[in-house]
PDB file of N, CA and C in Angstrom:
ATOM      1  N   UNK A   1      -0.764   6.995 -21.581  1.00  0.00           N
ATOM      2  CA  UNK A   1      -0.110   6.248 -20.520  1.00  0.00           C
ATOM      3  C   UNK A   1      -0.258   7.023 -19.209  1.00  0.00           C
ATOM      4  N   UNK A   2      -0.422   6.385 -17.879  1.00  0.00           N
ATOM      5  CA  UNK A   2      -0.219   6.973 -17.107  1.00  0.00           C
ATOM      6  C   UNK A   2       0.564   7.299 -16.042  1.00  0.00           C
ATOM      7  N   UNK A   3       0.761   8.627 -15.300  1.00  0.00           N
ATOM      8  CA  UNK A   3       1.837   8.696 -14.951  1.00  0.00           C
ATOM      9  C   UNK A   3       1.795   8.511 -13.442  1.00  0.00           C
ATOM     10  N   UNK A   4       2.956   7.510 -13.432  1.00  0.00           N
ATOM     11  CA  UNK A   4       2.782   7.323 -12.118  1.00  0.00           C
ATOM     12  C   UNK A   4       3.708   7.952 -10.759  1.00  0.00           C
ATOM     13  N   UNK A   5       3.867   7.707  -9.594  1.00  0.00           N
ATOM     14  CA  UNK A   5       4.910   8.483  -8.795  1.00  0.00           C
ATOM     15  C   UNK A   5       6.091   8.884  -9.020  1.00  0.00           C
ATOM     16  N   UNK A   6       6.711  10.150  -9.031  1.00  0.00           N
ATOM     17  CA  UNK A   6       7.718  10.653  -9.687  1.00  0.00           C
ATOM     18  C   UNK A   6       8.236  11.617  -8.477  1.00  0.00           C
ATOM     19  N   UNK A   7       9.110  11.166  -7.836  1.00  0.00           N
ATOM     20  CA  UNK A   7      10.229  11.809  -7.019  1.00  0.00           C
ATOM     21  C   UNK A   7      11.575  12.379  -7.338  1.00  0.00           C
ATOM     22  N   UNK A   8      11.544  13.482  -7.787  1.00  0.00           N
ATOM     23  CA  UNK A   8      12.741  14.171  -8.034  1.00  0.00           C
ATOM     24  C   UNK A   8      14.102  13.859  -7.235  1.00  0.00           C
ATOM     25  N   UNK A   9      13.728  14.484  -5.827  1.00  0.00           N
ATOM     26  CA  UNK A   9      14.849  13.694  -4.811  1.00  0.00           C
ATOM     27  C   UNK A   9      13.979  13.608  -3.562  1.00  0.00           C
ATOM     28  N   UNK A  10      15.075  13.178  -2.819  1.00  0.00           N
ATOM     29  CA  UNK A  10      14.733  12.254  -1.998  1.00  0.00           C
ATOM     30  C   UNK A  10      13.927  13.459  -0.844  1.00  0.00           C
ATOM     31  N   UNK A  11      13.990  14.649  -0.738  1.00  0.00           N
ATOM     32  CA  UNK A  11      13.112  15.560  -0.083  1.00  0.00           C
ATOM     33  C   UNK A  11      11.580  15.023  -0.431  1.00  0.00           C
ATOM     34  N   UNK A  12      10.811  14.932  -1.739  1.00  0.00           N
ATOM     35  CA  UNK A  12       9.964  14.839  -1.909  1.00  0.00           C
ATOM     36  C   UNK A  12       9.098  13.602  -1.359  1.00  0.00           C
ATOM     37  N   UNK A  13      10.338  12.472  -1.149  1.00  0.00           N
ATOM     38  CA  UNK A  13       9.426  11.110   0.104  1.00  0.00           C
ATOM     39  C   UNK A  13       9.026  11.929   1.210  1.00  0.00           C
ATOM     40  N   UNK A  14       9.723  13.116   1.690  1.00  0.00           N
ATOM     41  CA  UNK A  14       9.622  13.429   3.092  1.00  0.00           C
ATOM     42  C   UNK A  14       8.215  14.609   3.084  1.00  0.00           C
ATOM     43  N   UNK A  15       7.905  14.562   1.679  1.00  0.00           N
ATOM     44  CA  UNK A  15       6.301  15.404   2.111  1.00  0.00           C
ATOM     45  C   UNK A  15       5.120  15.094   3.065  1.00  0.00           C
ATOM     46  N   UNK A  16       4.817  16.235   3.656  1.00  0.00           N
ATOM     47  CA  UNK A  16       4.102  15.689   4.542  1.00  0.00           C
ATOM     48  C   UNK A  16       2.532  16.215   4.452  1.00  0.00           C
ATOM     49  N   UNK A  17       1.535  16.003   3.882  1.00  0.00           N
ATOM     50  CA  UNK A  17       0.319  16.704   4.118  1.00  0.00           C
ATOM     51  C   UNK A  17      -0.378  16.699   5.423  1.00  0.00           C
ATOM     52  N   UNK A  18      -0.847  18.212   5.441  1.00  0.00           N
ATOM     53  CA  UNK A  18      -2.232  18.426   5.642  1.00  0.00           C
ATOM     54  C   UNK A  18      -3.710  17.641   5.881  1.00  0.00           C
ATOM     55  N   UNK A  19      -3.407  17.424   7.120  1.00  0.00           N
ATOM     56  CA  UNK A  19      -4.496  16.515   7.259  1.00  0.00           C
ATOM     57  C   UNK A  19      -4.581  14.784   7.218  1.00  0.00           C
ATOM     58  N   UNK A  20      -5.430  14.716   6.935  1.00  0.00           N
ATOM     59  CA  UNK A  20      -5.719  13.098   6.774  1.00  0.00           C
ATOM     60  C   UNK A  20      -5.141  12.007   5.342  1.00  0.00           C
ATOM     61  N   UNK A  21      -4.627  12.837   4.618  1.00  0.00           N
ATOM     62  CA  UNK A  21      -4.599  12.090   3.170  1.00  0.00           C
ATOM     63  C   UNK A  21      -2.981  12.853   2.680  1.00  0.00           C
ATOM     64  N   UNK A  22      -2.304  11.222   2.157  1.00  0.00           N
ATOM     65  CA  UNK A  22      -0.714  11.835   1.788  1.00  0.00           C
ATOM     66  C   UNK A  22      -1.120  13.041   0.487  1.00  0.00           C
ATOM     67  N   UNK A  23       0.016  13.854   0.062  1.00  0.00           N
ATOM     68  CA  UNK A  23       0.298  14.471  -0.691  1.00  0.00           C
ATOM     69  C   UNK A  23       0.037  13.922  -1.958  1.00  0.00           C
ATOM     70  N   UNK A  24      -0.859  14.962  -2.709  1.00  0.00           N
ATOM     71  CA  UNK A  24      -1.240  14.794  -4.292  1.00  0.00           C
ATOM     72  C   UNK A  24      -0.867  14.863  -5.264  1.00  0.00           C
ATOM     73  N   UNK A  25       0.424  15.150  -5.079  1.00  0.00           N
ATOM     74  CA  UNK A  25       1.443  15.712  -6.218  1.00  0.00           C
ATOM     75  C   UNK A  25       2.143  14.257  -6.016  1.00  0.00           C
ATOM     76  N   UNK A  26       2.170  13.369  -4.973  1.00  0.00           N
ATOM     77  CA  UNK A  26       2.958  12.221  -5.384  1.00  0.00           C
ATOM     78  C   UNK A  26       2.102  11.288  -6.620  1.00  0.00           C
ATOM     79  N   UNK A  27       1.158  11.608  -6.295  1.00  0.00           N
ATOM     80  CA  UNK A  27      -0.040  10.439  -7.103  1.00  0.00           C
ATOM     81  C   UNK A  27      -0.348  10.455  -8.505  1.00  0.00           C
ATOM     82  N   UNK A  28      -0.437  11.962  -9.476  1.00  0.00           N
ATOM     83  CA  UNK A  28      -0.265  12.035 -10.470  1.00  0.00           C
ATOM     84  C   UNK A  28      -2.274  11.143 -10.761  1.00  0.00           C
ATOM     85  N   UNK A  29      -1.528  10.752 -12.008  1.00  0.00           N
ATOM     86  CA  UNK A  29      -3.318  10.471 -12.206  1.00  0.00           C
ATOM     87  C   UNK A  29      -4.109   9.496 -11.611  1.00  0.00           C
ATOM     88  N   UNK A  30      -3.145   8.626 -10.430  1.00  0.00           N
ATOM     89  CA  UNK A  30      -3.704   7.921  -9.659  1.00  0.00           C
ATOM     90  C   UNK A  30      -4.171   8.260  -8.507  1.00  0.00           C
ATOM     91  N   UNK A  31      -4.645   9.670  -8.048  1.00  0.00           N
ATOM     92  CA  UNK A  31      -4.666  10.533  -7.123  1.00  0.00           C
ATOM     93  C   UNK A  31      -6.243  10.475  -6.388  1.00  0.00           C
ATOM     94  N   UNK A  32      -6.459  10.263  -7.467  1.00  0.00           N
ATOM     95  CA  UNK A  32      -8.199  10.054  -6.794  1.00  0.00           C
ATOM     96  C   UNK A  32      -8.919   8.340  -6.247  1.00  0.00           C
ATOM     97  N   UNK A  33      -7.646   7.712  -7.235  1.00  0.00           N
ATOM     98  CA  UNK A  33      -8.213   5.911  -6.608  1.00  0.00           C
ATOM     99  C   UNK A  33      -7.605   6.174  -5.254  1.00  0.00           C
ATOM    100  N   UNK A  34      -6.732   6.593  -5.098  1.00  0.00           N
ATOM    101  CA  UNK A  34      -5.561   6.318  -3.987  1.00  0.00           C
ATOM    102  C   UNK A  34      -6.352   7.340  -2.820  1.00  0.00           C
ATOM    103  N   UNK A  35      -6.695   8.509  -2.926  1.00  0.00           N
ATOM    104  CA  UNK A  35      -7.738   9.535  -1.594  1.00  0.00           C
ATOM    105  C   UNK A  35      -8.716   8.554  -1.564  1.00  0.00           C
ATOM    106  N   UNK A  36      -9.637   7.960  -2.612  1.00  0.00           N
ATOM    107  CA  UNK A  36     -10.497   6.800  -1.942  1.00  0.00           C
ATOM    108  C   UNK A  36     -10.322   5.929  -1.146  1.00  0.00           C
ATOM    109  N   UNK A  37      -8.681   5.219  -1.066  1.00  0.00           N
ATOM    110  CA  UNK A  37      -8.208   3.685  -0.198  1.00  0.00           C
ATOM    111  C   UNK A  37      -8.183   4.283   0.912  1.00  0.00           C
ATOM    112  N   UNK A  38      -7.155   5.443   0.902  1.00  0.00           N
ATOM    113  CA  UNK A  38      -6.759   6.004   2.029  1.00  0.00           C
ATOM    114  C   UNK A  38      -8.321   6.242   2.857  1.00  0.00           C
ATOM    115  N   UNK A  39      -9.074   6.965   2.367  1.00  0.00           N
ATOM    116  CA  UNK A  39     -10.625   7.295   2.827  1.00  0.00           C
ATOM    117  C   UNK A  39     -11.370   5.966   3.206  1.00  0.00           C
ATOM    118  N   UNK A  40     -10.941   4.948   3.044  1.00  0.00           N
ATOM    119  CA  UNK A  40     -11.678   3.008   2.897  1.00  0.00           C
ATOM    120  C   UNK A  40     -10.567   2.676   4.577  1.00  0.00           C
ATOM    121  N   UNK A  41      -9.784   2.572   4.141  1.00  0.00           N
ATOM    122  CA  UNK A  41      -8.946   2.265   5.124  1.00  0.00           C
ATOM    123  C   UNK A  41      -8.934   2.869   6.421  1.00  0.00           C
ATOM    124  N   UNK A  42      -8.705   4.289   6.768  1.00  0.00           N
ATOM    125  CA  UNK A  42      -8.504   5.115   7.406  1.00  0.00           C
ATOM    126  C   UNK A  42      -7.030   5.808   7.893  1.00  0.00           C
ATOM    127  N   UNK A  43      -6.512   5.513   6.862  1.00  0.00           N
ATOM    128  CA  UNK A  43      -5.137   6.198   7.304  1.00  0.00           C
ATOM    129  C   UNK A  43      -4.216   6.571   5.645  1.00  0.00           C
ATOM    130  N   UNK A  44      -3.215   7.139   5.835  1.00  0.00           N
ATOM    131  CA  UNK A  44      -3.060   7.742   4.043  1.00  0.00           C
ATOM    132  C   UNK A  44      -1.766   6.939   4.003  1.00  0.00           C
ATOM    133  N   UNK A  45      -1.718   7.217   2.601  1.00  0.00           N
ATOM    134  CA  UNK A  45      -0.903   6.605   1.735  1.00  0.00           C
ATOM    135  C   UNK A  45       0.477   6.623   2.322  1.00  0.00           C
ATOM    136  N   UNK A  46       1.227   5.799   2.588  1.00  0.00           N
ATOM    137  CA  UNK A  46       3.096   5.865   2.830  1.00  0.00           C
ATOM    138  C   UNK A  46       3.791   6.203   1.604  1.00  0.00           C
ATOM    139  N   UNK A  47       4.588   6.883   1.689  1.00  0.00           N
ATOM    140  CA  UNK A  47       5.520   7.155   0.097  1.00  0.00           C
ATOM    141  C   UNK A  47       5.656   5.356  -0.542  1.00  0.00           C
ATOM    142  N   UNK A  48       5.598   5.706  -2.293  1.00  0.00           N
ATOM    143  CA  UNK A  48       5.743   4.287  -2.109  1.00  0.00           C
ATOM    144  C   UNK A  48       6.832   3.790  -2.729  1.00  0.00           C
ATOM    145  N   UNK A  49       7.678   4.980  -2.405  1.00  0.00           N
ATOM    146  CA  UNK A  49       9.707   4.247  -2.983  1.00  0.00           C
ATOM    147  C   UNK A  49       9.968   5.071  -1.541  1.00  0.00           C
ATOM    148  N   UNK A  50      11.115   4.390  -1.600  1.00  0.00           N
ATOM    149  CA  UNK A  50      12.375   4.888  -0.801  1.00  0.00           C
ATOM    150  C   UNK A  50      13.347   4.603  -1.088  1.00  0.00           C
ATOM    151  N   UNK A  51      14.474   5.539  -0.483  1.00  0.00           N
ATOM    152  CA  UNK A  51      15.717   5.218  -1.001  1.00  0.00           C
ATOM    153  C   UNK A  51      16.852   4.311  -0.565  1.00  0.00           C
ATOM    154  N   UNK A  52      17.067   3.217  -1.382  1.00  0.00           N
ATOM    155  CA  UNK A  52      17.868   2.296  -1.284  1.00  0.00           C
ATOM    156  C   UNK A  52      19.223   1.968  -1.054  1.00  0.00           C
ATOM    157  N   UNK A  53      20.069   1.049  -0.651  1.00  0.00           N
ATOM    158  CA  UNK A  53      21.399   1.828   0.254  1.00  0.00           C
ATOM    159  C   UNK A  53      22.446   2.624  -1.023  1.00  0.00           C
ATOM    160  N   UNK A  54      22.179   2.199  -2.006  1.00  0.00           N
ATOM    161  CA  UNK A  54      23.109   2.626  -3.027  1.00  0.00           C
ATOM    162  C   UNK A  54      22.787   3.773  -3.342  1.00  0.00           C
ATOM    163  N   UNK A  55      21.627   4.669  -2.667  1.00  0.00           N
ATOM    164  CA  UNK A  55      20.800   5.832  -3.286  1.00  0.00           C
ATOM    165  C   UNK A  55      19.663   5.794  -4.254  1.00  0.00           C
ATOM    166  N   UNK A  56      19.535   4.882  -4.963  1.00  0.00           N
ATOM    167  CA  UNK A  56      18.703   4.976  -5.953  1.00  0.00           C
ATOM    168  C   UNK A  56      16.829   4.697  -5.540  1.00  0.00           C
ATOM    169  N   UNK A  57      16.097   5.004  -5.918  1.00  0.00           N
ATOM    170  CA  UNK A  57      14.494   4.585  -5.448  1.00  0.00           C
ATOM    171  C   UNK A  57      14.378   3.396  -6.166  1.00  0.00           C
ATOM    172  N   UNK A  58      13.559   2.361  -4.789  1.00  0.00           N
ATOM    173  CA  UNK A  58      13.064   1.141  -4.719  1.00  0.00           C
ATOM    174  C   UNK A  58      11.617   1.122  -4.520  1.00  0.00           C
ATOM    175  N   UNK A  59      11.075   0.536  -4.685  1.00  0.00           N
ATOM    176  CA  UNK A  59       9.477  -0.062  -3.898  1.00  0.00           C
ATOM    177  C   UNK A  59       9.876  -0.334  -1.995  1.00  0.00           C
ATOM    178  N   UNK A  60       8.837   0.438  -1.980  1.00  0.00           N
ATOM    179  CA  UNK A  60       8.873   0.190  -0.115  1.00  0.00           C
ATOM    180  C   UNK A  60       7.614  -0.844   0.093  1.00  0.00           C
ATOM    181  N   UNK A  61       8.101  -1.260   0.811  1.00  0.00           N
ATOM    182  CA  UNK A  61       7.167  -2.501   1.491  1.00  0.00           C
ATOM    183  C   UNK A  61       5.758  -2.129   2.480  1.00  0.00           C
ATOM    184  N   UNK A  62       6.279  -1.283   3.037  1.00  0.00           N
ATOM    185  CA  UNK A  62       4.774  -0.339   3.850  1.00  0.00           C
ATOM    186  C   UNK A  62       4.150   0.201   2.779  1.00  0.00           C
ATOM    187  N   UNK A  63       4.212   0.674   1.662  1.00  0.00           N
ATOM    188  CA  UNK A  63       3.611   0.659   0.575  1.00  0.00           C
ATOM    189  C   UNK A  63       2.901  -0.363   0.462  1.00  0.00           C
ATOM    190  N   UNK A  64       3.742  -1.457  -0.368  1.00  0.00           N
ATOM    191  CA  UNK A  64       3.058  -2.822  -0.213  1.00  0.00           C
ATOM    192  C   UNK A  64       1.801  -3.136   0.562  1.00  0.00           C
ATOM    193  N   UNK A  65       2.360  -2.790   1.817  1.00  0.00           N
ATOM    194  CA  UNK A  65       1.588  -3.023   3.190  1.00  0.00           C
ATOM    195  C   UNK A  65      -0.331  -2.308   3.011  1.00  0.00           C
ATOM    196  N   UNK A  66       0.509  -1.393   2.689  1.00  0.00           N
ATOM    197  CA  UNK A  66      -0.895  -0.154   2.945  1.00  0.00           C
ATOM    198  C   UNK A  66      -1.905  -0.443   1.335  1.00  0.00           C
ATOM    199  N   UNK A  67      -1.505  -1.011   0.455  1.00  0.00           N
ATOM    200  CA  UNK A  67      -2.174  -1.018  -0.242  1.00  0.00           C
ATOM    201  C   UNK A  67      -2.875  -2.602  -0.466  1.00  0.00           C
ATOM    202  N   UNK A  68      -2.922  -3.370   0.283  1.00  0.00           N
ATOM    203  CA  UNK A  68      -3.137  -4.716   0.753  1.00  0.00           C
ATOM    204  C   UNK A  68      -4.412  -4.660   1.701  1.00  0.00           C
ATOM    205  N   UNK A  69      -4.231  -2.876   2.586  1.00  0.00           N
ATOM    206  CA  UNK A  69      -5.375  -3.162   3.029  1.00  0.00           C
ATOM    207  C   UNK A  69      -4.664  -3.422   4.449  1.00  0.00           C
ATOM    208  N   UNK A  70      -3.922  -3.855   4.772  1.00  0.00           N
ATOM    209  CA  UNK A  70      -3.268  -4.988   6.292  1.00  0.00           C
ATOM    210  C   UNK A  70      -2.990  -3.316   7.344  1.00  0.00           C
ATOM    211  N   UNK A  71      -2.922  -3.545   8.656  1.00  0.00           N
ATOM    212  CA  UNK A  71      -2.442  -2.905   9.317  1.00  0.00           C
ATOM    213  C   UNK A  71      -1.067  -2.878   9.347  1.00  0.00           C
ATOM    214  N   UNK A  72      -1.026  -1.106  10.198  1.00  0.00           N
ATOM    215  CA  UNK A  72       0.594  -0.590   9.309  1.00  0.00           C
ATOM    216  C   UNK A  72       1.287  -1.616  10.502  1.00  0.00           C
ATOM    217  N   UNK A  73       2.501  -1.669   9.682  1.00  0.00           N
ATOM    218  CA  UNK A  73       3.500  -3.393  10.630  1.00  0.00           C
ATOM    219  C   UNK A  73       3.392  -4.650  10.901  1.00  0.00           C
ATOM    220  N   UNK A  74       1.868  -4.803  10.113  1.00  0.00           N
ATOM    221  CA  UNK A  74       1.265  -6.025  10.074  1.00  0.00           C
ATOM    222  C   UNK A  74       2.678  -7.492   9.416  1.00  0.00           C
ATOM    223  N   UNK A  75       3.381  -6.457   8.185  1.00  0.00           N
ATOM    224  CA  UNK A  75       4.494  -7.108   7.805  1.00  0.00           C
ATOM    225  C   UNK A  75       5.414  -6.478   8.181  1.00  0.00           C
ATOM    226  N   UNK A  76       5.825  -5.309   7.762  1.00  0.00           N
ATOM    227  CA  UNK A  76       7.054  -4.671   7.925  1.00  0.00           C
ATOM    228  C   UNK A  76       7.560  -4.347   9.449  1.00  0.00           C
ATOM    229  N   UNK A  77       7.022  -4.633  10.505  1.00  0.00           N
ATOM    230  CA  UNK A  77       7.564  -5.110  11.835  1.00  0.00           C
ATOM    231  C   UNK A  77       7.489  -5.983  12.440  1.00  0.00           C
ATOM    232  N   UNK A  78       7.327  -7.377  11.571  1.00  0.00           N
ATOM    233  CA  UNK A  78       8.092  -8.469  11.754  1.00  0.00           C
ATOM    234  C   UNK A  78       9.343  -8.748  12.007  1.00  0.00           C
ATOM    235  N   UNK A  79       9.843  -8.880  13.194  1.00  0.00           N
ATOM    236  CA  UNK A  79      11.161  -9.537  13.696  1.00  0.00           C
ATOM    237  C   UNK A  79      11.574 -10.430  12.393  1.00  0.00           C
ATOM    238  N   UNK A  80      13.211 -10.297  11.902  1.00  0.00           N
ATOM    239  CA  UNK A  80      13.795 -11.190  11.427  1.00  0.00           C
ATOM    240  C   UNK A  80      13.564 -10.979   9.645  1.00  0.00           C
ATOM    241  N   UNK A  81      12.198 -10.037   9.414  1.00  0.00           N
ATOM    242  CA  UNK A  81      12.116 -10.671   8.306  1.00  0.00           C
ATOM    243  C   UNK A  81      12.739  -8.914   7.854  1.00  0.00           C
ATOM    244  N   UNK A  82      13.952  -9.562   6.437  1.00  0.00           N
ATOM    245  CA  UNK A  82      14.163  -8.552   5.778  1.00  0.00           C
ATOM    246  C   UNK A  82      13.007  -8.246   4.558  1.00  0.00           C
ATOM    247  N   UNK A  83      14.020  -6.485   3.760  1.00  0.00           N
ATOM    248  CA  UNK A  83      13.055  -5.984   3.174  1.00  0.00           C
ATOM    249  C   UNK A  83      12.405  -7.175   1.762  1.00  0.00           C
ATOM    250  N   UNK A  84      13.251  -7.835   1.325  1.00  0.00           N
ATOM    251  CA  UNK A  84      12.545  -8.765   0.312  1.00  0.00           C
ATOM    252  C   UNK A  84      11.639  -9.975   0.977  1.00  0.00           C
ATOM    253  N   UNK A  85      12.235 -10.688   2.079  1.00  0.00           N
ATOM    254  CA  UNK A  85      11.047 -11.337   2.695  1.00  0.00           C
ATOM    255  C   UNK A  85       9.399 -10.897   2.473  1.00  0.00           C
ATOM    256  N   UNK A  86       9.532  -9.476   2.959  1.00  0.00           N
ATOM    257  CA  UNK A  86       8.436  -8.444   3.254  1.00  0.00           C
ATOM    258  C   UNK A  86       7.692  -8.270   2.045  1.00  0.00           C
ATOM    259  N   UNK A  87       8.437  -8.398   1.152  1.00  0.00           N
ATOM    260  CA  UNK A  87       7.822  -8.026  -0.578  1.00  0.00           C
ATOM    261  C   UNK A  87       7.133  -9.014  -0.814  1.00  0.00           C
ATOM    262  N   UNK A  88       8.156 -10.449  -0.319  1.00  0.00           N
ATOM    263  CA  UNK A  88       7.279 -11.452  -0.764  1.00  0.00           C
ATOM    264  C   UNK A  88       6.140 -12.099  -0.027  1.00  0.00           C
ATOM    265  N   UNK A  89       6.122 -11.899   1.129  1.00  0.00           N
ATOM    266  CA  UNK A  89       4.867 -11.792   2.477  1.00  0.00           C
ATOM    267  C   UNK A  89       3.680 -11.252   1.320  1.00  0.00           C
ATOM    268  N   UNK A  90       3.706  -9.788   1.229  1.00  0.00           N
ATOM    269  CA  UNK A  90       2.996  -9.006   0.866  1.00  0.00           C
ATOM    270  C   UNK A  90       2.528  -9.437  -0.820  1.00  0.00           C
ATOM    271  N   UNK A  91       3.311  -9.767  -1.785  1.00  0.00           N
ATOM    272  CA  UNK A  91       2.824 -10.001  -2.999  1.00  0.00           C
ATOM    273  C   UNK A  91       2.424 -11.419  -3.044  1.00  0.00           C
ATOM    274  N   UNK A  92       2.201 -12.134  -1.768  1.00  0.00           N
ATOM    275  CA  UNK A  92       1.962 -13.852  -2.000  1.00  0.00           C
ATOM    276  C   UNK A  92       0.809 -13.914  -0.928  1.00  0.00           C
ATOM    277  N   UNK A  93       0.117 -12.152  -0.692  1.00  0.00           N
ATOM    278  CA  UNK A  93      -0.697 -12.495   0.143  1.00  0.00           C
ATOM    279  C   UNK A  93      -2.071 -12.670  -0.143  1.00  0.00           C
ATOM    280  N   UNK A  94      -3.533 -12.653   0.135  1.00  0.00           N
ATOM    281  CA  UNK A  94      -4.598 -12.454   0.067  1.00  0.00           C
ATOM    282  C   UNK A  94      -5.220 -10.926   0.118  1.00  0.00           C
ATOM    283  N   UNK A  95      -5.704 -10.419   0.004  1.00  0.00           N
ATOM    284  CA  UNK A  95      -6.201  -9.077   0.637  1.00  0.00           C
ATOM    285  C   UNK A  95      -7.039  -9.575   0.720  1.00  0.00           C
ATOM    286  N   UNK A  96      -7.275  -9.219   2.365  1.00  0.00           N
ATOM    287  CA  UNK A  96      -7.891  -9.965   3.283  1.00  0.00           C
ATOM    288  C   UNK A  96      -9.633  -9.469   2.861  1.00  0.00           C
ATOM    289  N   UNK A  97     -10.160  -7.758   2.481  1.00  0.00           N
ATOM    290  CA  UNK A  97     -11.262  -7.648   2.264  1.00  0.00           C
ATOM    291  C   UNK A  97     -11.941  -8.458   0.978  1.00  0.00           C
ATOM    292  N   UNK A  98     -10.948  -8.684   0.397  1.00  0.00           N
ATOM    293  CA  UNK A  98     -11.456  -9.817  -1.196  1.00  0.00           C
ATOM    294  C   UNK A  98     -11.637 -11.266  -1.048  1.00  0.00           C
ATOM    295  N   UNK A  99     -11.041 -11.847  -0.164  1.00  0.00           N
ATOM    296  CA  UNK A  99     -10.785 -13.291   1.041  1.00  0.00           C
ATOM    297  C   UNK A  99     -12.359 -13.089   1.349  1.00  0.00           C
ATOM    298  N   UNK A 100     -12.583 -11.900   2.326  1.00  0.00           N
ATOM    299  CA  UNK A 100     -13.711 -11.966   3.460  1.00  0.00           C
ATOM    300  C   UNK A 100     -15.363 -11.892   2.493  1.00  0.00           C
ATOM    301  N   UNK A 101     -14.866 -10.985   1.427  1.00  0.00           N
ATOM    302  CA  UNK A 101     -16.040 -11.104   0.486  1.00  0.00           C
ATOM    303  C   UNK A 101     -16.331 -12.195  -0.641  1.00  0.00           C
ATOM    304  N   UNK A 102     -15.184 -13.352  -0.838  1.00  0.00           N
ATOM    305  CA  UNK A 102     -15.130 -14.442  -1.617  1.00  0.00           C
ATOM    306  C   UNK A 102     -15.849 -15.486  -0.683  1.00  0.00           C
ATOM    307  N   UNK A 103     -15.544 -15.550   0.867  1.00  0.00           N
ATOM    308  CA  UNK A 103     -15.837 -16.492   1.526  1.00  0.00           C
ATOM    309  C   UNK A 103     -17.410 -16.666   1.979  1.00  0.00           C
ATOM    310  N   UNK A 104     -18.031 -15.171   2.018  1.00  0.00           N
ATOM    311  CA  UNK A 104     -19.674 -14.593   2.038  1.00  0.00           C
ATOM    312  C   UNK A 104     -20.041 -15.319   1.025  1.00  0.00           C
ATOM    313  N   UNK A 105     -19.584 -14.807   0.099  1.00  0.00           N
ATOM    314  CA  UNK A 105     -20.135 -15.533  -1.619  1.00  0.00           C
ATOM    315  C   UNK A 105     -20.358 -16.968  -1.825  1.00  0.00           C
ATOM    316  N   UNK A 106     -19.378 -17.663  -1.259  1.00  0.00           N
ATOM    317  CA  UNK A 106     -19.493 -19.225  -0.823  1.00  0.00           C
ATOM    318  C   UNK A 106     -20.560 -19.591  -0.230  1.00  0.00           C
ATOM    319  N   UNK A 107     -20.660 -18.740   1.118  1.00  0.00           N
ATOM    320  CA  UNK A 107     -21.247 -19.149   2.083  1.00  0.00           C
ATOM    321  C   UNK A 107     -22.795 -19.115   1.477  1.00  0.00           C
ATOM    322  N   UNK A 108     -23.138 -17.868   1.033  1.00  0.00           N
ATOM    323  CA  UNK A 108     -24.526 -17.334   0.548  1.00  0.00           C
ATOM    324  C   UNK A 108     -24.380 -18.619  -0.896  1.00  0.00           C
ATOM    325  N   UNK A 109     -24.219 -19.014  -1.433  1.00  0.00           N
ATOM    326  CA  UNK A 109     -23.957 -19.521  -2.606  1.00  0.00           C
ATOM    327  C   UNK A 109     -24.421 -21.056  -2.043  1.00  0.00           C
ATOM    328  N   UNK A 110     -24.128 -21.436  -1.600  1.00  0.00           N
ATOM    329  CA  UNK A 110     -24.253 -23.037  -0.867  1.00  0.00           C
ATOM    330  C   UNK A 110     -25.389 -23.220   0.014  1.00  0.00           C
ATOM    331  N   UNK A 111     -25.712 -22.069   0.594  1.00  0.00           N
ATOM    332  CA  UNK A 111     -27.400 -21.980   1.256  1.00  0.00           C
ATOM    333  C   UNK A 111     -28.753 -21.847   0.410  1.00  0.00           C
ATOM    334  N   UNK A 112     -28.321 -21.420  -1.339  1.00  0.00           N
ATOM    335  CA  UNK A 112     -28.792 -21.643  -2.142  1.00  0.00           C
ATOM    336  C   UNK A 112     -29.419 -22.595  -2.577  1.00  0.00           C
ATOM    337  N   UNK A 113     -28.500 -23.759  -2.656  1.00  0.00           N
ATOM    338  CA  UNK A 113     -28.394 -25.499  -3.143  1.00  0.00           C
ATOM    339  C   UNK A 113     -29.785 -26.043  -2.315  1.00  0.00           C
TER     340      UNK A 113
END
């Protein structure tokens, strides 16, 4: 099984790396897909819990965000919309590079005929 992000407390959202690419110790064995997006995209990974008003870790939505591919605030600084709006923006969306390469495929596909 693999292991995925594991935050002891809440210090460890606040790591900050070195450079261009979040911290590797958040990523565990997903550490090397995730330096690739970040490396595709151009900007690194956002923690991807935070802590929720009761204290406990949630899914963050700039997470969401950043792994969609979308620019950072593309959702999550939307006026009006709260944090579940944002979840559902983001999990009801397209990623837009899989959209842009489905729609090529069409296109090239029908010039075929």
């Amino acid at each position: 099984m693999a292991r995925l992000f594991r935050a002891d407390s809440a210090d460890k959202l606040n790591e900050v790396s070195e450079g261009f690419h979040s911290p590797v110790g958040w990523w565990g064995d997903f550490a090397a897909a995730v330096h690739r997006w970040e490396t595709l995209i151009g900007r690194a990974a956002p923690a991807p819990v935070e802590i929720g008003p009761r204290g406990g870790r949630r899914l963050a939505a700039v997470f969401g965000e950043w792994l969609m591919g979308l620019p950072g605030g593309w959702i999550t600084r939307v006026q009006g919309l709260n944090r579940a709006a944002q979840l559902k923006a983001v999990g009801n969306g397209a990623m837009s590079q899989q959209a842009f390469t489905a729609y090529l495929h069409l296109m090239h596909h029908n010039e075929e005929r």
